[in-house]
Protein backbone atom coordinates (compact mmCIF):
# COMPACT_ATOMS: atom_id res chain seq x y z
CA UNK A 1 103.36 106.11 111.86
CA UNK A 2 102.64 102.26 110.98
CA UNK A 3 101.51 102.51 107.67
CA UNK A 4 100.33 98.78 107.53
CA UNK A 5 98.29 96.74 110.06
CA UNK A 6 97.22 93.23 109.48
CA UNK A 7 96.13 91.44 112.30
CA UNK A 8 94.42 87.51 110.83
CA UNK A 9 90.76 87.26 111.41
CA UNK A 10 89.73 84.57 114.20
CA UNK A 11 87.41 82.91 111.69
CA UNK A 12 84.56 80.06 112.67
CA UNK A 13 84.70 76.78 111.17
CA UNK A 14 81.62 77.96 108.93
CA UNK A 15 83.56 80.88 107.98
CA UNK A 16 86.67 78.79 107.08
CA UNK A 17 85.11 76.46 104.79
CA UNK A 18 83.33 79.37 103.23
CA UNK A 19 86.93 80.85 102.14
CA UNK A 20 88.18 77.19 101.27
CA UNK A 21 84.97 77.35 98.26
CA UNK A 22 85.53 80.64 97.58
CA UNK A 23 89.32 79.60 96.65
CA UNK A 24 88.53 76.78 95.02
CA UNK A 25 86.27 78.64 92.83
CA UNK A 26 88.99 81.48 92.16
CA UNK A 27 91.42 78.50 90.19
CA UNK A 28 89.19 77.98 87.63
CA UNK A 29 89.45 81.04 85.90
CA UNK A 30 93.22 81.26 86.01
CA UNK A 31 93.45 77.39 85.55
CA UNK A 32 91.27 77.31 82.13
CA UNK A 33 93.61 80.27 80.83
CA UNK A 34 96.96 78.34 81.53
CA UNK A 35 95.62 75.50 79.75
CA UNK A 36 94.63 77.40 77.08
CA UNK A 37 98.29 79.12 76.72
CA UNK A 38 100.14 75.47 76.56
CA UNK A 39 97.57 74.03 74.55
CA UNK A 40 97.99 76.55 71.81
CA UNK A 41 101.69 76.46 71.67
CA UNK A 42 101.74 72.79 72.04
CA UNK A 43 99.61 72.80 68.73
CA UNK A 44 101.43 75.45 67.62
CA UNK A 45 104.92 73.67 67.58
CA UNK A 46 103.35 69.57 67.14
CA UNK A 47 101.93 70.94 63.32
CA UNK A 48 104.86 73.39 62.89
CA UNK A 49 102.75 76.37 63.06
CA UNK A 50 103.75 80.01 63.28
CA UNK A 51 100.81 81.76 65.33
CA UNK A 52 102.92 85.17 65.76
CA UNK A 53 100.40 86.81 63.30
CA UNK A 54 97.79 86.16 66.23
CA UNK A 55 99.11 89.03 68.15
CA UNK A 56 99.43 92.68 67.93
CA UNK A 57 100.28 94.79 65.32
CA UNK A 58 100.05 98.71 66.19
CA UNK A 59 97.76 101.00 63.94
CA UNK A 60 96.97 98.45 61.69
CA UNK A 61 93.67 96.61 60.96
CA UNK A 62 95.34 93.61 60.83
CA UNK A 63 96.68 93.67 64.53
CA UNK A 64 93.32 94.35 65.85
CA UNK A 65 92.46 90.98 66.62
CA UNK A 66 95.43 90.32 68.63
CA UNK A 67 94.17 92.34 71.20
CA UNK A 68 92.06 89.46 72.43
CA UNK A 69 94.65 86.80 70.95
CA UNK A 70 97.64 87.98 71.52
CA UNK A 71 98.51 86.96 75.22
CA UNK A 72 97.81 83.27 73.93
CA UNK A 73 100.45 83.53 71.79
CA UNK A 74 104.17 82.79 72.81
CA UNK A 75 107.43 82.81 70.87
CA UNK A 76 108.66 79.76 73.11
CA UNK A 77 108.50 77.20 75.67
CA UNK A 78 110.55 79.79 77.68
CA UNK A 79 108.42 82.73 77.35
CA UNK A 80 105.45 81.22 77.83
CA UNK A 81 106.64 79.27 80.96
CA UNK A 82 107.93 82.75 82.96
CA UNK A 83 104.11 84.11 82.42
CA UNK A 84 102.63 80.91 83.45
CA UNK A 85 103.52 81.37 87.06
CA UNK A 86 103.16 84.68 87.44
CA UNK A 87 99.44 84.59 85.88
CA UNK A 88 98.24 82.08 87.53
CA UNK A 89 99.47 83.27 91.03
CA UNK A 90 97.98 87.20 90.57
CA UNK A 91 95.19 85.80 88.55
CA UNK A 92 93.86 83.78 91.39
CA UNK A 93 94.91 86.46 93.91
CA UNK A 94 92.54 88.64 91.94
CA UNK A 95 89.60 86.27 92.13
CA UNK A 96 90.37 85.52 95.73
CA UNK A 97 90.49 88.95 97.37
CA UNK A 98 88.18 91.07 94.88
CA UNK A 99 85.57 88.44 94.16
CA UNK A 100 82.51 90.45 93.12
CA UNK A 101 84.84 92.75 90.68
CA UNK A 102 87.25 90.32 89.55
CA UNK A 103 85.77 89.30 86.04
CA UNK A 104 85.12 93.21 85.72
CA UNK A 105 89.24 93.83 86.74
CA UNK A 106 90.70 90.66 84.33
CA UNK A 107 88.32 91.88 81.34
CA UNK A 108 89.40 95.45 81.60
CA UNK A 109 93.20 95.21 82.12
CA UNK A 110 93.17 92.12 79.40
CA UNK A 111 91.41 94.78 77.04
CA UNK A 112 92.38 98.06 77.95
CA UNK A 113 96.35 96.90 77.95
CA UNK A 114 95.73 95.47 74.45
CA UNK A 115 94.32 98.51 72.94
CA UNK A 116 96.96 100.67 74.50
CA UNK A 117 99.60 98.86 72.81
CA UNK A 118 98.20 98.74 69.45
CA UNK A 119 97.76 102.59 69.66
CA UNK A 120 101.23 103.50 71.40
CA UNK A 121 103.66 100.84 70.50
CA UNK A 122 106.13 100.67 67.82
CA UNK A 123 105.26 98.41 64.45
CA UNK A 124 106.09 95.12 65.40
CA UNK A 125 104.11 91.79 66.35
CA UNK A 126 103.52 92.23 69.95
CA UNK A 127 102.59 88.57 71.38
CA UNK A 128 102.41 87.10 74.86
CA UNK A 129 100.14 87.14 78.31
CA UNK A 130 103.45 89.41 79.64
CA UNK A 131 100.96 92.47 79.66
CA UNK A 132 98.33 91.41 81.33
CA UNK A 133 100.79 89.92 84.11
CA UNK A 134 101.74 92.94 84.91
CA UNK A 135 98.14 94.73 84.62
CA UNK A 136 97.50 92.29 87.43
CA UNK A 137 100.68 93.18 89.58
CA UNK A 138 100.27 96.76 89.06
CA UNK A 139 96.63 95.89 90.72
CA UNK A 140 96.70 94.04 92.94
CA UNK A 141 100.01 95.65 94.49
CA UNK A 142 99.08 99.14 94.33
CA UNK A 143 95.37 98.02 95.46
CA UNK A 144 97.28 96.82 98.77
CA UNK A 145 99.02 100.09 99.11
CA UNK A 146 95.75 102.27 98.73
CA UNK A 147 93.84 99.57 100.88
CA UNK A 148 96.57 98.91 103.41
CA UNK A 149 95.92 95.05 102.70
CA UNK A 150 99.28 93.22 103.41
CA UNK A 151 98.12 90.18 102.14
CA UNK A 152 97.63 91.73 98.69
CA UNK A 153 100.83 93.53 98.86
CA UNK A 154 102.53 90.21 99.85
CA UNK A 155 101.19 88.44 96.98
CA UNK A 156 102.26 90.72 94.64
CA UNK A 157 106.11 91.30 95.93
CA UNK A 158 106.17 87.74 95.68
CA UNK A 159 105.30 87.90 91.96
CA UNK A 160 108.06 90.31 91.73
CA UNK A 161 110.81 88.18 93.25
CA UNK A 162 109.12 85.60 91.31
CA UNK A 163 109.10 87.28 87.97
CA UNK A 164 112.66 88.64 87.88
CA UNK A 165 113.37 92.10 87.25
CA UNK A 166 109.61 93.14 86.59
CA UNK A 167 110.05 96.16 87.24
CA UNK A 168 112.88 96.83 84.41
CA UNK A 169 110.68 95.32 81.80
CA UNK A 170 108.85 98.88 81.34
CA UNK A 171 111.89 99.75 80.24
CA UNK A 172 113.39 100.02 76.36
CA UNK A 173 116.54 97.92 77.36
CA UNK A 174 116.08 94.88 75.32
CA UNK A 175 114.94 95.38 72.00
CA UNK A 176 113.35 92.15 70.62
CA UNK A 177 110.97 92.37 74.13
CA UNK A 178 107.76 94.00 73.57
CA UNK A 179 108.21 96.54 77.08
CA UNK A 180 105.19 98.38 75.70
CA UNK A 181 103.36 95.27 77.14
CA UNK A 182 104.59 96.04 79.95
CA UNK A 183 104.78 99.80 80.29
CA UNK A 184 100.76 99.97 79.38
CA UNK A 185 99.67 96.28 81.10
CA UNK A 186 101.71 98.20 84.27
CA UNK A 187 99.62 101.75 83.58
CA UNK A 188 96.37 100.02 82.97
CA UNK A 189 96.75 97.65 86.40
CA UNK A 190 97.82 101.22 88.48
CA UNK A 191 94.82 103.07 86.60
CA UNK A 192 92.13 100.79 87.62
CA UNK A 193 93.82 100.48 91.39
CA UNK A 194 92.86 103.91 91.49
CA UNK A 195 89.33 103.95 90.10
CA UNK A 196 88.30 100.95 92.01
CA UNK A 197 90.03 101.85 95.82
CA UNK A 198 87.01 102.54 97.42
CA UNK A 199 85.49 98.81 96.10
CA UNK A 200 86.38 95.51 97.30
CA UNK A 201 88.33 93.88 100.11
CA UNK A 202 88.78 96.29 103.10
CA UNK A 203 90.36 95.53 106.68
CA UNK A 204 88.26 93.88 109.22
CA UNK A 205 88.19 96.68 112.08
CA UNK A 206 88.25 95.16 115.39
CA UNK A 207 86.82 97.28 118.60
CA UNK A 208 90.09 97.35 120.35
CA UNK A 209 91.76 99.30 117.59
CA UNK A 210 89.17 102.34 118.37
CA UNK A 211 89.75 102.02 122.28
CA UNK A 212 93.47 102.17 121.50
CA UNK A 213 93.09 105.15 119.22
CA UNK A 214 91.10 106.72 121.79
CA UNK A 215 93.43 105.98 124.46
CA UNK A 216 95.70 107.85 122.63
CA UNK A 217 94.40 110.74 121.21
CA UNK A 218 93.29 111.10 125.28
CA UNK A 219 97.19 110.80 126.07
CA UNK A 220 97.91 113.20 123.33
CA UNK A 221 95.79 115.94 124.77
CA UNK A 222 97.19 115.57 128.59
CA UNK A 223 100.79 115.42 127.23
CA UNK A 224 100.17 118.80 125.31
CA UNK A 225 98.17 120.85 128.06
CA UNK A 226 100.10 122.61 130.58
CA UNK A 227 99.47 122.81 134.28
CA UNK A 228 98.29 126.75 133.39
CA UNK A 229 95.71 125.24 130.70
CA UNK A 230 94.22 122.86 132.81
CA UNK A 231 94.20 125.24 135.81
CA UNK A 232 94.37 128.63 134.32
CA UNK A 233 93.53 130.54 137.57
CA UNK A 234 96.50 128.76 139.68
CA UNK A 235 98.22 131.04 141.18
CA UNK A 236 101.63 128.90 140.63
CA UNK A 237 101.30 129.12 136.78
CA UNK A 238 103.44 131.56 134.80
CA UNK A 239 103.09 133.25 131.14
């Protein structure tokens, strides 16, 4: 059974420069983020500020906020540089291939993430865009899965490989990283994969796929019959 097909669309020239806009228009989104992210920790550390108060502190009042401000908020250079890539890259993946519901998708996993950890995580400042990175893998990867789309699947393994050990994160192995991020960012992306499969990009169906199905299903049914079903009254057949 080939559980993935892709075969690349012969596209017109009208139709190519159509998709060369429409990617275009799917960087600014994830482009005004990023620079919002280094801009705030490059103000951050030039007036020797401490923004970790920004982000989100569970089942209390004053960590509600940080469910919008939190994933601008990083503890370094370091940490906010391994979410960069990965955010930008599944970010623009998501306005790419899911163009009509991508604002819908970003606003939902940014939100929905947020509010999970400030209900289910453990009292601590929880800061960083590390959630909503992997709200967006969790998306877009399962997305391909349920779609059969291995461009979106590709895109998102490449994240992974990318990312380094994403898929430990969700784990409680290192204590001074917030994994409920993760755990919840990972739950909300899989969540809304499953709500939304039946919207959004789907596999261009070409006419020769049917014939071949045909084709076979005819095969199928001659390889199955006997000579006694297709003749029962042959005098040559036997029970």
């Amino acid at each position: 059974m080939r559980l993935f097909i892709y075969h690349p669309d012969n596209m017109t020239p009208e139709e190519k420069e159509q998709e060369k806009k429409v990617f275009r228009y799917s960087l600014v989104v994830p482009s005004l983020f990023t620079i919002a992210f280094w801009l705030i920790k490059v103000i951050e550390e030039v007036m020797k500020l401490n923004f970790v108060k920004g982000g989100i502190f569970p089942l209390h009042t004053k960590g509600l906020m940080g469910i919008i401000t939190s994933p601008f908020i990083h503890s370094g250079f370091e940490h906010l540089f391994s979410n960069t890539l990965p955010f930008f890259i599944l970010s623009t993946a998501l306005f790419f291939f899911y163009r009509q519901l991508a604002y819908r998708i970003f606003f939902m996993i940014y939100v929905l993430s947020g509010i999970c950890v400030w209900l289910g995580a453990r009292e601590a400042w929880h800061i960083g865009a590390s959630g909503v990175v992997y709200g967006l893998a969790a998306f877009v990867f399962f997305s391909g899965v349920f779609r059969k789309q291995m461009r979106l699947l590709t895109v998102a393994i490449i994240v992974v490989f990318l990312y380094g050990g994403m898929f430990w994160g969700i784990f409680p192995i290192k204590p001074g990283v917030s994994w409920e991020s993760h755990l919840w960012g990972a739950m909300s992306g899989l969540i809304l994969s499953i709500v939304y499969r039946h919207q959004g990009p789907t596999r261009k169906k070409y006419d020769w796929e049917d014939e071949e199905d045909e084709e076979d299903s005819e095969y199928e049914v001659k390889y199955w019959l006997t000579d006694k079903d297709i003749n029962p009254y042959d005098k040559n057949s036997v029970e």
